[in-house]
N, C-alpha and C. Protein backbone atom coordinates (compact mmCIF):
# COMPACT_ATOMS: atom_id res chain seq x y z
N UNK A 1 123.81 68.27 -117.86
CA UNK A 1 122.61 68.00 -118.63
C UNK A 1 121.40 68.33 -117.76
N UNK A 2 120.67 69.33 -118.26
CA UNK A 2 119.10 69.51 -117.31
C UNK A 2 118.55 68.44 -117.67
N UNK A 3 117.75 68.33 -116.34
CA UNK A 3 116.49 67.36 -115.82
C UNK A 3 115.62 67.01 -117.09
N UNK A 4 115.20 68.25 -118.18
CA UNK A 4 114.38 67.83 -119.17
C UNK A 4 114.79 67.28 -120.19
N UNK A 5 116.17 67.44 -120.17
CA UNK A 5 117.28 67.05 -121.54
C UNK A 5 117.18 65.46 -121.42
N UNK A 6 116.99 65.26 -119.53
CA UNK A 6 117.80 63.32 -119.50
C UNK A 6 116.04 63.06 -119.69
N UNK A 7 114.90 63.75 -119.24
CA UNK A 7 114.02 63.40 -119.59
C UNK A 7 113.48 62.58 -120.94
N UNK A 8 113.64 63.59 -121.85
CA UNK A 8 114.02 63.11 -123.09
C UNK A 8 114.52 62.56 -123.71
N UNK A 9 115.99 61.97 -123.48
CA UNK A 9 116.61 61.48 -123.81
C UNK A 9 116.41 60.23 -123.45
N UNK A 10 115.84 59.82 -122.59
CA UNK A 10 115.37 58.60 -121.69
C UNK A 10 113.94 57.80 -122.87
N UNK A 11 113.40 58.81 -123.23
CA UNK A 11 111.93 58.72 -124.36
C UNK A 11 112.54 57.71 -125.31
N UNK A 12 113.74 58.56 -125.71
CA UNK A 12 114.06 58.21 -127.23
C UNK A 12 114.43 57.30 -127.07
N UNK A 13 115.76 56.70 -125.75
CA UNK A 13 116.20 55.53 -125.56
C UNK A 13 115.17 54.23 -125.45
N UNK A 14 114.17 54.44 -124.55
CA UNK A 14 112.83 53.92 -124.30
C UNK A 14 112.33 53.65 -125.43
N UNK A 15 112.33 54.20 -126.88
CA UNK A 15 111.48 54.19 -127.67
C UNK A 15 112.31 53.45 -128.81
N UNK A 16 113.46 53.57 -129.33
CA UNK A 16 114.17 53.01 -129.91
C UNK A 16 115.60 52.33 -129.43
N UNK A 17 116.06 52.26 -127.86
CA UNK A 17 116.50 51.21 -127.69
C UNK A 17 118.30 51.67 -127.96
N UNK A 18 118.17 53.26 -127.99
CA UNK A 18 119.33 53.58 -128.42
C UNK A 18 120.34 54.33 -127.29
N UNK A 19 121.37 54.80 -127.47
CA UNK A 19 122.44 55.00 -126.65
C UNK A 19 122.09 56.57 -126.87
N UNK A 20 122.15 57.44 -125.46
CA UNK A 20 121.77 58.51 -125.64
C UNK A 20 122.65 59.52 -126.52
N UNK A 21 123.93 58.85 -126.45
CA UNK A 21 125.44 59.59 -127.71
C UNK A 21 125.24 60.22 -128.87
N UNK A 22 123.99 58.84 -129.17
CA UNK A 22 123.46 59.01 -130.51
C UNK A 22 122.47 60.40 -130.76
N UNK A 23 121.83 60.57 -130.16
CA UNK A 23 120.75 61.47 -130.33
C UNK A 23 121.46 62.58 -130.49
N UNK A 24 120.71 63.47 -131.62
CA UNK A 24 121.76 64.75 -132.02
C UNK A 24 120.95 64.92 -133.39
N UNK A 25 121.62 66.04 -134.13
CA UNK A 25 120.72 66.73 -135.48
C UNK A 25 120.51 65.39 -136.50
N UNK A 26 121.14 64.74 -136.44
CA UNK A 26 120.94 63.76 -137.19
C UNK A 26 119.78 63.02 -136.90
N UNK A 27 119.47 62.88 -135.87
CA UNK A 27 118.46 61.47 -135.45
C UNK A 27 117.05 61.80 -135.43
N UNK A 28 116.31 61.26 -136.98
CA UNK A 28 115.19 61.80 -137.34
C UNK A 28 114.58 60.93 -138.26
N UNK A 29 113.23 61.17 -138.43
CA UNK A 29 112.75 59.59 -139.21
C UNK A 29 113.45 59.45 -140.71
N UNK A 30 114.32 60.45 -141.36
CA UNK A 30 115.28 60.53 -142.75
C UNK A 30 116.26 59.67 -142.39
N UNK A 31 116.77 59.33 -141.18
CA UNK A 31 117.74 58.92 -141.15
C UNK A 31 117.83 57.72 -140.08
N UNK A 32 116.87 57.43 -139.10
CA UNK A 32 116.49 56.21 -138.24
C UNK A 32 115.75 55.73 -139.01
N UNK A 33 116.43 53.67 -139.60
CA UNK A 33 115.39 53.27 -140.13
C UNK A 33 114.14 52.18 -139.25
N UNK A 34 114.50 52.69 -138.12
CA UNK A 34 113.25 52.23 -137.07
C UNK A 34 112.61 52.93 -137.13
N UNK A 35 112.66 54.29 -137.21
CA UNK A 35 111.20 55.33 -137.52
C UNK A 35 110.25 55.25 -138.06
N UNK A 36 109.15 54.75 -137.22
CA UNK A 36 107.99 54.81 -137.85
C UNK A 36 106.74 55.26 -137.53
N UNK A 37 105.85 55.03 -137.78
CA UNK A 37 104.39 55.60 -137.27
C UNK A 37 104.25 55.16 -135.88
N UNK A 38 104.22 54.28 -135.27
CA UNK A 38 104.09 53.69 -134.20
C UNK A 38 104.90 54.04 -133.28
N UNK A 39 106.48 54.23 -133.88
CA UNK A 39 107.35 54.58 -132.93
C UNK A 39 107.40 56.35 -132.61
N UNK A 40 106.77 56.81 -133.64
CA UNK A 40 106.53 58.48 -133.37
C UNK A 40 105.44 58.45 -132.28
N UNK A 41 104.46 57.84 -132.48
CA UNK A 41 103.40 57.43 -131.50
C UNK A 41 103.42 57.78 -130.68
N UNK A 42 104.53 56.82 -130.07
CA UNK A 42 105.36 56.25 -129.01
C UNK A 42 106.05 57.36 -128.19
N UNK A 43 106.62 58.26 -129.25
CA UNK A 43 107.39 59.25 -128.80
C UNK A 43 106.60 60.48 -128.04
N UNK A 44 105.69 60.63 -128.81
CA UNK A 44 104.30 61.62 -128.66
C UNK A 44 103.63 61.25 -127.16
N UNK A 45 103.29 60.19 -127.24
CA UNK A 45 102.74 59.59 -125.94
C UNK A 45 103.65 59.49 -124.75
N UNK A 46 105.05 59.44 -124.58
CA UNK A 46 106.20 59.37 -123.44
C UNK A 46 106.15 61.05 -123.61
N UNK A 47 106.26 61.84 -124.25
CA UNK A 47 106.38 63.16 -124.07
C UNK A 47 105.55 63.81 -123.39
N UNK A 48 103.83 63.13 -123.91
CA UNK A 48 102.90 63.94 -122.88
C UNK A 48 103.02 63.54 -121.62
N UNK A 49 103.01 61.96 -121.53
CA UNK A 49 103.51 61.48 -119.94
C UNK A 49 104.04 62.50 -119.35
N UNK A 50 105.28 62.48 -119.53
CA UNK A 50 106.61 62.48 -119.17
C UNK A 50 106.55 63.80 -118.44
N UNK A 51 106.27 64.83 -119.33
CA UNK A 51 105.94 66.49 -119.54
C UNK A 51 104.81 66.81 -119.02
N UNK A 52 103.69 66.42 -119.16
CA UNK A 52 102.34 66.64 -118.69
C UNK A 52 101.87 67.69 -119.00
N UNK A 53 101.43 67.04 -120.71
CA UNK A 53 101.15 67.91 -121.47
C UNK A 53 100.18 67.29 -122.63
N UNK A 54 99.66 67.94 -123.44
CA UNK A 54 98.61 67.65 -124.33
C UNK A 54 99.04 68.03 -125.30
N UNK A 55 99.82 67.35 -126.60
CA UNK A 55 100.13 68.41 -127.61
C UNK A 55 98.97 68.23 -128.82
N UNK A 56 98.77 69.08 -129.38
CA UNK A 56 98.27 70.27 -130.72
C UNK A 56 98.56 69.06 -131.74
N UNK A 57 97.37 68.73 -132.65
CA UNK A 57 97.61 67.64 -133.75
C UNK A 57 98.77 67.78 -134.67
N UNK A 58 98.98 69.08 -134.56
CA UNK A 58 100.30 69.68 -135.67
C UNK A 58 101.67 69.33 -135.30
N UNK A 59 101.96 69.41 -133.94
CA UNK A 59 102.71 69.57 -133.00
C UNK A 59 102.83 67.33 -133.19
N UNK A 60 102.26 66.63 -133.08
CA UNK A 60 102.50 65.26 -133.14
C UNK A 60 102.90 64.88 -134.71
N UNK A 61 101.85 65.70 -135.57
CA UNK A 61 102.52 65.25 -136.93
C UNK A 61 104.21 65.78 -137.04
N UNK A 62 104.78 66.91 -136.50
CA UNK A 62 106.10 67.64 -136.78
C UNK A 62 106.88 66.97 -135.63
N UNK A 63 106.54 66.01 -135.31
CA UNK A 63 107.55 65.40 -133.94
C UNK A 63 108.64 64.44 -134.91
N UNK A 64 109.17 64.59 -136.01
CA UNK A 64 109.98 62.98 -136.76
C UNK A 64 111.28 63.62 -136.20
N UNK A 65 111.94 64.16 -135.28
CA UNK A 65 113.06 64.18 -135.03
C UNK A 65 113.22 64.58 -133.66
N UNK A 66 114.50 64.30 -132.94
CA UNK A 66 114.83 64.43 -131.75
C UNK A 66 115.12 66.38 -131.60
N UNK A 67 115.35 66.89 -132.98
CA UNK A 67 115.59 67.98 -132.47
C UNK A 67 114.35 68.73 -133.10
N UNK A 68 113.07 68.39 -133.60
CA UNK A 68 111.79 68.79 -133.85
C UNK A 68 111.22 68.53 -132.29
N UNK A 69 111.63 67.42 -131.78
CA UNK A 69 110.82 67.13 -129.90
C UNK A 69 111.36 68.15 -128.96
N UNK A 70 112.35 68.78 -129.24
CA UNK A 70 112.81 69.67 -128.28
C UNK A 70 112.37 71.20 -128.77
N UNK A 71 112.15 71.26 -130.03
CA UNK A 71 111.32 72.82 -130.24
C UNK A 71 110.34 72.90 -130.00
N UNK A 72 109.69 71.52 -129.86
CA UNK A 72 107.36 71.32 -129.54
C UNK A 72 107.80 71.50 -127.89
N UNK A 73 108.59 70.65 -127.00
CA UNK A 73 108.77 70.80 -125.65
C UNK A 73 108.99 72.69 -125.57
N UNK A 74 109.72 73.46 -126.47
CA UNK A 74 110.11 74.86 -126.29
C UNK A 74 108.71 75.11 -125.97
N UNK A 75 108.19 74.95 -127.20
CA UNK A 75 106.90 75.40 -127.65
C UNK A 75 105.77 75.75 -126.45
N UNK A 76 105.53 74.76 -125.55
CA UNK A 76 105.06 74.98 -124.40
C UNK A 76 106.08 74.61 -123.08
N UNK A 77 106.62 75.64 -123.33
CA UNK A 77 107.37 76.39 -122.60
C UNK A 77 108.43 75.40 -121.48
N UNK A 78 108.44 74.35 -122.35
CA UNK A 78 109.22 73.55 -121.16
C UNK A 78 111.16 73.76 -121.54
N UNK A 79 111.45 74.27 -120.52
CA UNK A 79 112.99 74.70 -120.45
C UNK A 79 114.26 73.53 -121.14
N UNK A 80 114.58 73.79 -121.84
CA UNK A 80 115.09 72.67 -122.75
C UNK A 80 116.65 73.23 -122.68
C-alpha cells in the first residue's frame, strides 16, 4: 500500500471511525449512512491537511466518495 493510499485511508477512518477493509467502490455518501455535510467537511479539511493542498469549490462539492477522493487527490497530481 503507498504512503498516500494509508494516508487516506487514515482520513476516512479518522472521519467515520471505520475499518480501512471497508473502504472500496462502495463507500460513498449513497451508501454510508453517516455521510453527511459535516462529515464531507471533515473529509475535505484532513485532505488539504494531510496533502497540502487547497482544493477548487467543485472539487469539495464532488468529494461524497472514497473513490471520488482519490480522483480530486489524482487531480492535483498526488500519486495515488
Amino acid at each position: 500500500m503507498s504512503e498516500n493510499i494509508k494516508k487516506l485511508n487514515d482520513i476516512f477512518v479518522e472521519v467515520f471511525g471505520e475499518v480501512s477493509d471497508r473502504l472500496g467502490d462502495d463507500f460513498s455518501k449513497e451508501n454510508v449512512d453517516e455521510w453527511d455535510s459535516v462529515h464531507q467537511l471533515n473529509i475535505v479539511s484532513l485532505i488539504e491537511d494531510n496533502f497540502d493542498l487547497m482544493l477548487d469549490p467543485e472539487d469539495i462539492v464532488a468529494c461524497t466518495s472514497y473513490n471520488a477522493s482519490k480522483d480530486i487527490l489524482r487531480k492535483y497530481d498526488v500519486e495515488i
